[in-house]
N, C-alpha and C. Protein backbone atom coordinates (compact mmCIF):
# COMPACT_ATOMS: atom_id res chain seq x y z
N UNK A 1 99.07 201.30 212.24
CA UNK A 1 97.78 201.08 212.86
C UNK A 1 97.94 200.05 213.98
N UNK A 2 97.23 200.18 215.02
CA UNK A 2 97.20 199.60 216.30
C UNK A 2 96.62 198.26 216.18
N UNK A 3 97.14 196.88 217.04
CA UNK A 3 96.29 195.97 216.72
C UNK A 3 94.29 195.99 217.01
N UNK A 4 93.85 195.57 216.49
CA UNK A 4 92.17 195.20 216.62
C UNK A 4 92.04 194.27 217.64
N UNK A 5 92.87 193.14 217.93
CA UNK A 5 92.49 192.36 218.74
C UNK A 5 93.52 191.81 219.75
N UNK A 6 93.17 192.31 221.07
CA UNK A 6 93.85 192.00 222.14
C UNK A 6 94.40 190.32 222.20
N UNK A 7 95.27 190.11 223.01
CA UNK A 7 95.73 188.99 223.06
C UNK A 7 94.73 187.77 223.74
N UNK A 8 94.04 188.03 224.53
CA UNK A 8 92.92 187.50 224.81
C UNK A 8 92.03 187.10 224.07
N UNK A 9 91.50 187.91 222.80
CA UNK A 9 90.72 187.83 222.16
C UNK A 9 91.03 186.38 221.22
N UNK A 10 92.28 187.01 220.80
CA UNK A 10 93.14 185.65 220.20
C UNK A 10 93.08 184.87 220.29
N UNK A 11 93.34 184.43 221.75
CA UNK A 11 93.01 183.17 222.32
C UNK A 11 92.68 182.05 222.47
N UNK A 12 91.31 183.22 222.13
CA UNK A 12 89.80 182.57 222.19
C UNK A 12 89.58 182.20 220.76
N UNK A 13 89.79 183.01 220.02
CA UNK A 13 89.49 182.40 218.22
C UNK A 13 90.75 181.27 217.92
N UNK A 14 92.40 181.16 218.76
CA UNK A 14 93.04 180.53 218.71
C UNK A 14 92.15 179.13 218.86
N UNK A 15 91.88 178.75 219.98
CA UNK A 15 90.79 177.68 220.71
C UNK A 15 89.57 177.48 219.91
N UNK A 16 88.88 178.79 219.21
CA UNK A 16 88.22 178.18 218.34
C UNK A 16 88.31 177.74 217.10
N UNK A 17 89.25 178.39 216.62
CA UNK A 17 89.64 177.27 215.51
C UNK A 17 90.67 176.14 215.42
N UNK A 18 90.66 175.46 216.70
CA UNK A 18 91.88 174.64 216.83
C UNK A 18 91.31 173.36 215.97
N UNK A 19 89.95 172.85 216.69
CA UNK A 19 89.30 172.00 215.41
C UNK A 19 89.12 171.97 214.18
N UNK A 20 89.40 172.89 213.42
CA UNK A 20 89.02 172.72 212.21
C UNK A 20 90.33 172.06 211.30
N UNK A 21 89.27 171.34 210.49
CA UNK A 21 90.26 170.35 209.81
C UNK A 21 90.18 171.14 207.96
N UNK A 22 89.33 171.83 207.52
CA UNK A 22 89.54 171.88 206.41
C UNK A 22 89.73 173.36 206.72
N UNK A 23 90.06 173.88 204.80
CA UNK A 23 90.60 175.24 205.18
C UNK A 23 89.85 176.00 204.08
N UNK A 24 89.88 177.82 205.29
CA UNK A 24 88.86 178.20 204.73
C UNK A 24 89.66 179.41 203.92
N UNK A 25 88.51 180.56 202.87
CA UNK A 25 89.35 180.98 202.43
C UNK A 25 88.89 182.47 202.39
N UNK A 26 89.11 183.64 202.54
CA UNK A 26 88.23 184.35 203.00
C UNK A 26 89.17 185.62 201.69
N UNK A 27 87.96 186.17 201.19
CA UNK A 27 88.45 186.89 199.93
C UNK A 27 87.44 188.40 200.36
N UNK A 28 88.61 189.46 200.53
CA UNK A 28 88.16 190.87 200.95
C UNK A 28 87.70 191.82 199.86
N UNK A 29 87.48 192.59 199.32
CA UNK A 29 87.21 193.35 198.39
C UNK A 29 86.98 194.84 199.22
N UNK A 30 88.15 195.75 198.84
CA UNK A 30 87.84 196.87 199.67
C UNK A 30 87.91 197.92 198.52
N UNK A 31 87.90 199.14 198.48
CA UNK A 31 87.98 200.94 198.06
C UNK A 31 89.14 201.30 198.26
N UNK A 32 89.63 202.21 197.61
CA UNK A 32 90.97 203.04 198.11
C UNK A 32 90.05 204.14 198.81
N UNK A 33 89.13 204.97 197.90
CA UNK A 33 88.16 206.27 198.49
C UNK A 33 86.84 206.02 198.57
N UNK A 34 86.61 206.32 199.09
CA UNK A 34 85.36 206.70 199.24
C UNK A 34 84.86 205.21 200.37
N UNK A 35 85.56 204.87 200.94
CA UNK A 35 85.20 203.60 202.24
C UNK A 35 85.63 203.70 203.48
N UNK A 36 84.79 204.32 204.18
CA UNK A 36 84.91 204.64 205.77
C UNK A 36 85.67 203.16 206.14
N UNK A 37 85.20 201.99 206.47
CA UNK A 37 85.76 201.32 207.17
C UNK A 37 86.42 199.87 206.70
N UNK A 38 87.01 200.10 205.04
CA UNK A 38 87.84 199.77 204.59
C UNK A 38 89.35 199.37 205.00
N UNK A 39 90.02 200.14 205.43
CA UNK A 39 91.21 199.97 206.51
C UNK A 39 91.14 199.14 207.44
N UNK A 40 90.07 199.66 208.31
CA UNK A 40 89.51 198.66 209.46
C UNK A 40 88.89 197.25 209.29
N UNK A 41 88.35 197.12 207.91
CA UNK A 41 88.24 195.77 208.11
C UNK A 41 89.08 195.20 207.36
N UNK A 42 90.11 195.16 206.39
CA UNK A 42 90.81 194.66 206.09
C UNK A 42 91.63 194.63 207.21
N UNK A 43 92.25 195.01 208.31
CA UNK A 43 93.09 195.25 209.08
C UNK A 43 92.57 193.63 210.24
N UNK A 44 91.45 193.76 210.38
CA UNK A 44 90.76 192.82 210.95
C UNK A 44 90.88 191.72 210.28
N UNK A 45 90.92 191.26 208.91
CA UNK A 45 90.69 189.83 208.55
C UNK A 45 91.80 189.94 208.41
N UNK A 46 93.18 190.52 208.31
CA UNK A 46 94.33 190.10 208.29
C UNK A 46 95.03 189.46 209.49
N UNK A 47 94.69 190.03 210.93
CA UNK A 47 94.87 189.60 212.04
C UNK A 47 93.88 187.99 212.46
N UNK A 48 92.75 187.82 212.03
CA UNK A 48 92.47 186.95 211.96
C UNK A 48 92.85 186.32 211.54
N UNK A 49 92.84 186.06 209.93
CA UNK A 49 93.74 185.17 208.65
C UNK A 49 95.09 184.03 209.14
N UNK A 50 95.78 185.35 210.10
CA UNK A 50 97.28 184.34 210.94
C UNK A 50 96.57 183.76 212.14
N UNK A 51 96.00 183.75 212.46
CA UNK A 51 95.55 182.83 213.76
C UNK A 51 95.37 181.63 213.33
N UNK A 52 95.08 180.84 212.29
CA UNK A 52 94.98 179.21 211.74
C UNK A 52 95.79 179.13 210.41
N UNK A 53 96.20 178.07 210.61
CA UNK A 53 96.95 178.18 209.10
C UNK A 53 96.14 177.41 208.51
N UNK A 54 95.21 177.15 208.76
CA UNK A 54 93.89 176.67 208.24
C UNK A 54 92.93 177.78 206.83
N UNK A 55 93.18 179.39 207.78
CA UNK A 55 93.14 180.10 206.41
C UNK A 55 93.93 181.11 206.28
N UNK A 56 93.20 181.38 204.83
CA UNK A 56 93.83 181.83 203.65
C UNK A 56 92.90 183.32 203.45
N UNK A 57 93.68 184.58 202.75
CA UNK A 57 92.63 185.19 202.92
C UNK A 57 93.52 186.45 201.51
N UNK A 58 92.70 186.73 200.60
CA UNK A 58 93.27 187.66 199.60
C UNK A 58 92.41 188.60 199.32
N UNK A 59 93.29 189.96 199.25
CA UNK A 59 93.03 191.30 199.11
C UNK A 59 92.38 191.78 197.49
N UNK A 60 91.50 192.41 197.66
CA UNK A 60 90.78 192.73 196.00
C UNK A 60 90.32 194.36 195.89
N UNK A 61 90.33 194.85 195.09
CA UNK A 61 89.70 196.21 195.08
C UNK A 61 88.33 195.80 194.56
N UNK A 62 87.70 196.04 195.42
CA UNK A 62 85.94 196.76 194.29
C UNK A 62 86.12 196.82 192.54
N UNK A 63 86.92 198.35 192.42
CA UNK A 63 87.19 198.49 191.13
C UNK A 63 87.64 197.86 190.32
N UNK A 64 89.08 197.45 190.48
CA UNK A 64 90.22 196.62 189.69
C UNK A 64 89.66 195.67 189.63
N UNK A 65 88.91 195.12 190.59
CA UNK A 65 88.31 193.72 190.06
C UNK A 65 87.23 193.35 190.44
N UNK A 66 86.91 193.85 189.00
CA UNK A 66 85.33 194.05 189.54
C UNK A 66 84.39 192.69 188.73
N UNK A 67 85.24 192.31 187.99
CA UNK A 67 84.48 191.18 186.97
C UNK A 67 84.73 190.06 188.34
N UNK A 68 85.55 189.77 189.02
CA UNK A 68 85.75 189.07 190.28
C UNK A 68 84.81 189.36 191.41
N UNK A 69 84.56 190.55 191.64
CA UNK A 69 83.44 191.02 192.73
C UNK A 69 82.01 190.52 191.87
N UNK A 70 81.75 190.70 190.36
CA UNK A 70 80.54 190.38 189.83
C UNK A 70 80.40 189.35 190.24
N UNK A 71 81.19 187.85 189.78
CA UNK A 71 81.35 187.02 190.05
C UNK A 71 80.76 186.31 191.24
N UNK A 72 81.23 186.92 192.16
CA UNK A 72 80.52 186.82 193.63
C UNK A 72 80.51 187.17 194.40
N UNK A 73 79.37 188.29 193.92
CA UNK A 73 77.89 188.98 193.87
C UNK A 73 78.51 189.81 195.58
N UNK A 74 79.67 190.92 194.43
CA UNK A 74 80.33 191.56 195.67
C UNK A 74 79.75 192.99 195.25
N UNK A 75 79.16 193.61 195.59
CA UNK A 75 78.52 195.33 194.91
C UNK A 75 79.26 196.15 196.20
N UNK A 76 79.42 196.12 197.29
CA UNK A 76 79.85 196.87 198.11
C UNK A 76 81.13 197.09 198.83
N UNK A 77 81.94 198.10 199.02
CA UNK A 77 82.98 197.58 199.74
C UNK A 77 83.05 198.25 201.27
N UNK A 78 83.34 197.73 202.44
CA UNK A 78 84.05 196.49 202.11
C UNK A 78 83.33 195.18 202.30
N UNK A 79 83.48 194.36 201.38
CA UNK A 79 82.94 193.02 201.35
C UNK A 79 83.71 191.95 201.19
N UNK A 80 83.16 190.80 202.09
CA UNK A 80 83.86 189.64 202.46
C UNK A 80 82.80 188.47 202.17
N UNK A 81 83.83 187.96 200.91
CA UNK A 81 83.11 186.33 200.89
C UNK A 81 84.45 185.40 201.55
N UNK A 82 83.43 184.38 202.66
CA UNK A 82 83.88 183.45 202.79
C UNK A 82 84.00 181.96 202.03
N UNK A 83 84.61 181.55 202.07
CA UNK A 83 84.32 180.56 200.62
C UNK A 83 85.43 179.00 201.39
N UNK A 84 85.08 178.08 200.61
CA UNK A 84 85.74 176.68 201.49
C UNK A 84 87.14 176.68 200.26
N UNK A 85 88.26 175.93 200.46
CA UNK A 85 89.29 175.90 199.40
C UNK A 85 89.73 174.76 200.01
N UNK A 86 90.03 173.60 198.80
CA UNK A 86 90.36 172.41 198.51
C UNK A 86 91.78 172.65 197.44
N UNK A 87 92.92 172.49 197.97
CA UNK A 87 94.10 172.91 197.10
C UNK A 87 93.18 174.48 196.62
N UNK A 88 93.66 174.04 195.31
CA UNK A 88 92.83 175.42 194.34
C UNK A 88 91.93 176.07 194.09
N UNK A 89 91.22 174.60 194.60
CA UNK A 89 89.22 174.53 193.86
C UNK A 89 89.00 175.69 195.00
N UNK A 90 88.08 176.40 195.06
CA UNK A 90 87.26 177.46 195.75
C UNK A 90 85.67 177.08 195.46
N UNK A 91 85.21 176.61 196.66
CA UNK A 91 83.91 176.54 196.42
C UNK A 91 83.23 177.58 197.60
N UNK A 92 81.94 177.96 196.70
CA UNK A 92 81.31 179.43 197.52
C UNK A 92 80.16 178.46 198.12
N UNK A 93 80.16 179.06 199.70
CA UNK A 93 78.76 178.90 200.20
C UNK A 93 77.32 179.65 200.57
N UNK A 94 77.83 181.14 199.94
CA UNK A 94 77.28 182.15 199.44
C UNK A 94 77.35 183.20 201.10
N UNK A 95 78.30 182.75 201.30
CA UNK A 95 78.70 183.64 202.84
C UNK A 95 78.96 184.80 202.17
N UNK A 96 78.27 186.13 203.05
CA UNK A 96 78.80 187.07 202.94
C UNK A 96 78.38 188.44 203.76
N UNK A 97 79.43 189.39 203.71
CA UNK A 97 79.57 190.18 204.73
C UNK A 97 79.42 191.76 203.64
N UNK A 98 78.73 192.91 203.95
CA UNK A 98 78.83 194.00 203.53
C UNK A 98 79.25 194.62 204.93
N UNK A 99 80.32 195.66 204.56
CA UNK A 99 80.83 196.40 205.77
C UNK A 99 81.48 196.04 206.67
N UNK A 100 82.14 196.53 207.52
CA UNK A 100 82.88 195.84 208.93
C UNK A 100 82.29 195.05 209.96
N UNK A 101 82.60 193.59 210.58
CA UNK A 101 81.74 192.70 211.29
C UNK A 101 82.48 193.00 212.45
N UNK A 102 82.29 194.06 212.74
CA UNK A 102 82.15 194.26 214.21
C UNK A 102 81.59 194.30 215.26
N UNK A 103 81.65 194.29 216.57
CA UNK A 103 80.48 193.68 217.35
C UNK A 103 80.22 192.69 217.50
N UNK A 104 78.95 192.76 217.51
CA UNK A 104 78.58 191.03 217.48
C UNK A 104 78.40 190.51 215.85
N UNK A 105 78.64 191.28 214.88
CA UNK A 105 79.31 190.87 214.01
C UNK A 105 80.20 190.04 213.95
N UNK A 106 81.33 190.27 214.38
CA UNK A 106 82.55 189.51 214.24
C UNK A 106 82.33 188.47 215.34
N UNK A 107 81.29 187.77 216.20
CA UNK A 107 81.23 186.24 216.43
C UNK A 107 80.60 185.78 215.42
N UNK A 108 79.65 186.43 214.69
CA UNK A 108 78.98 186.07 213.46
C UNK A 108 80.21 185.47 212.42
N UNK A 109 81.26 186.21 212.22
CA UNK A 109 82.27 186.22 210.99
C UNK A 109 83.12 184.70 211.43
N UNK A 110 83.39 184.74 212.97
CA UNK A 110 84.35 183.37 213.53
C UNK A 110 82.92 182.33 213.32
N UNK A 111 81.78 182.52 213.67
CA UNK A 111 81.10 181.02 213.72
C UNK A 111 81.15 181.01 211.61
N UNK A 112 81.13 182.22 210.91
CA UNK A 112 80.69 181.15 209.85
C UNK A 112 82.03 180.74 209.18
N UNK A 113 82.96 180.81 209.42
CA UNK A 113 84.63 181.07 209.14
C UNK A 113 84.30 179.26 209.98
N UNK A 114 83.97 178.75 210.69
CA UNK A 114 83.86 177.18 211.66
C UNK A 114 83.01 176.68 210.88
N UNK A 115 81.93 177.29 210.07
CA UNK A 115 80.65 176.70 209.52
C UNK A 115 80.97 175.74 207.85
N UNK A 116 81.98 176.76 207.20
CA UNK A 116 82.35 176.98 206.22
C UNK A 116 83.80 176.07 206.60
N UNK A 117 84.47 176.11 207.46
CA UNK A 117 85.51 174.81 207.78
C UNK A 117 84.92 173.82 208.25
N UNK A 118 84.16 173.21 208.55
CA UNK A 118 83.09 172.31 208.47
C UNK A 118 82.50 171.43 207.33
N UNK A 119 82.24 172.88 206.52
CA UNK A 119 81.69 172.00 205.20
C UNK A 119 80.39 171.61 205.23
N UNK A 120 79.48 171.70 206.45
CA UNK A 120 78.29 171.42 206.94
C UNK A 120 77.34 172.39 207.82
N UNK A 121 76.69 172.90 206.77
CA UNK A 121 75.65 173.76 207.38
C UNK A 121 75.19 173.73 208.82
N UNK A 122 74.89 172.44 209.53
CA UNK A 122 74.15 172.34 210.01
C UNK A 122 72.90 171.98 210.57
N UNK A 123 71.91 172.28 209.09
CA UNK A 123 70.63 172.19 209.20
C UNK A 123 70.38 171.02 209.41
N UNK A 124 68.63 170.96 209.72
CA UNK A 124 68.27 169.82 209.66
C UNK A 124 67.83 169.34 208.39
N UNK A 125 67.62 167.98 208.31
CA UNK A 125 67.81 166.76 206.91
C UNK A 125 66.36 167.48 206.52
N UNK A 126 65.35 167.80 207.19
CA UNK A 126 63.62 168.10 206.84
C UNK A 126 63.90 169.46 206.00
N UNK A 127 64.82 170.47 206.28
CA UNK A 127 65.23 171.62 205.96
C UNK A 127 65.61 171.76 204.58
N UNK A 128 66.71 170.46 204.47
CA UNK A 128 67.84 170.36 203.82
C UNK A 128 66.84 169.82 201.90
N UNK A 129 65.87 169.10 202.96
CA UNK A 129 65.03 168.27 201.92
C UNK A 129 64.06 169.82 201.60
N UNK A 130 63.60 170.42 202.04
CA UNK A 130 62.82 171.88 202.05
C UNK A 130 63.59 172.93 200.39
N UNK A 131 64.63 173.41 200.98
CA UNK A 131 65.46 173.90 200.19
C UNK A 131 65.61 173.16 198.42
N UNK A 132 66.11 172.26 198.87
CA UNK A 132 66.10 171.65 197.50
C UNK A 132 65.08 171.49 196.65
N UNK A 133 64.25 171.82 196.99
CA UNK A 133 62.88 171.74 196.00
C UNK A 133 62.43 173.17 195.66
N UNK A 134 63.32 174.14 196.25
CA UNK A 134 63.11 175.66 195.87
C UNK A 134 63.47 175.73 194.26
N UNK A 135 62.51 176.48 193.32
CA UNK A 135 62.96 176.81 192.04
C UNK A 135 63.34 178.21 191.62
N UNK A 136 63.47 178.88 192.36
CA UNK A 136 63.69 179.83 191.99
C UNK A 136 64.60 180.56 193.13
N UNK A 137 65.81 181.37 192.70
CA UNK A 137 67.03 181.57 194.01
C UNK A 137 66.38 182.61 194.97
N UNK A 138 66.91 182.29 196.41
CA UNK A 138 66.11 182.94 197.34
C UNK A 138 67.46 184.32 197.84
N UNK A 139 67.17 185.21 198.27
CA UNK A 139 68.30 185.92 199.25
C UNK A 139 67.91 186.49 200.36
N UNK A 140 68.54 186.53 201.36
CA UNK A 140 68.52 186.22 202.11
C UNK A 140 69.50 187.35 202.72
N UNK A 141 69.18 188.04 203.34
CA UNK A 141 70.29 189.48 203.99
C UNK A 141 69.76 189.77 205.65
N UNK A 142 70.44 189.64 206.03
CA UNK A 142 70.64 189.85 207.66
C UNK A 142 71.45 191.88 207.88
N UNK A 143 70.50 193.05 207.89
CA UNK A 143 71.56 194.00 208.53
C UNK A 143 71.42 194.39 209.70
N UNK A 144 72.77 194.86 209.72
CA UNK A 144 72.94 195.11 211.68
C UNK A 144 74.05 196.75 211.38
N UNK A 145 73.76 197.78 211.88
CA UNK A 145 74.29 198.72 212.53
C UNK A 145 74.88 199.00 213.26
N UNK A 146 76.79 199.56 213.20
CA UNK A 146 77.88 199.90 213.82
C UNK A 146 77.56 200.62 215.44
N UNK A 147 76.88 200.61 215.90
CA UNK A 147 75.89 201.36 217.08
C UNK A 147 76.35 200.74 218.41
């Protein structure tokens, strides 16, 4: 299979992840059958993955491991949790991807891959104080179409 991302492209995610100081860890879960763009996105976070040695990134089936996909709250393939890793520890920030992030997907996948090496959301402190007083878990799904 042909590379996904031109040398240019590289580059540019080279440069953007030159800052990051912690490391991230990005865990795939794909299909053998029945997943159109399975190949393709594993093919993609692997070419990414070597651009920082910052991350780390491991291959999962749907099926075979599926008490691991339960875990976190993987139902589709292909699906990508991003997650922060301290030596061993793996902590989830409930990042996640159904299907191939292509497009403008995949600036979506590099900013939260920076967000998640960060360690810091972002938000604001009024927000931050907002959230925490939620009792009951919220979700939250963003979809976008291969188009």
């Amino acid at each position: 299979m042909a590379e996904l991302l031109n040398a240019d492209v590289v580059k540019q995610i080279e440069d953007a992840f030159a800052p990051m100081k912690e490391a991230v860890h990005i865990m795939y879960f794909g299909q053998k059958e029945n997943c159109d763009y399975c190949a393709d996105t594993q093919k993609l976070l692997e070419e990414v993955a070597v651009i920082s040695e910052k991350l780390s990134l491991e291959i999962y089936d749907l099926d075979k491991d599926a008490d691991l996909a339960k875990k976190f709250n993987v139902d589709k393939a292909p699906g990508i949790v991003i997650t922060a890793k301290d030596g061993k520890t793996i902590s989830d920030y409930g990042v996640r991807y159904a299907g191939i992030p292509s497009g403008h997907e995949f600036t979506s996948l590099i900013q939260d891959i920076l967000l998640v090496a960060g360690r810091d959301s972002g938000l604001m402190q009024e927000t931050r104080d907002f959230l925490k007083e939620l009792t009951e878990p919220v979700l939250l799904q963003v979809f976008a179409t291969p188009t």
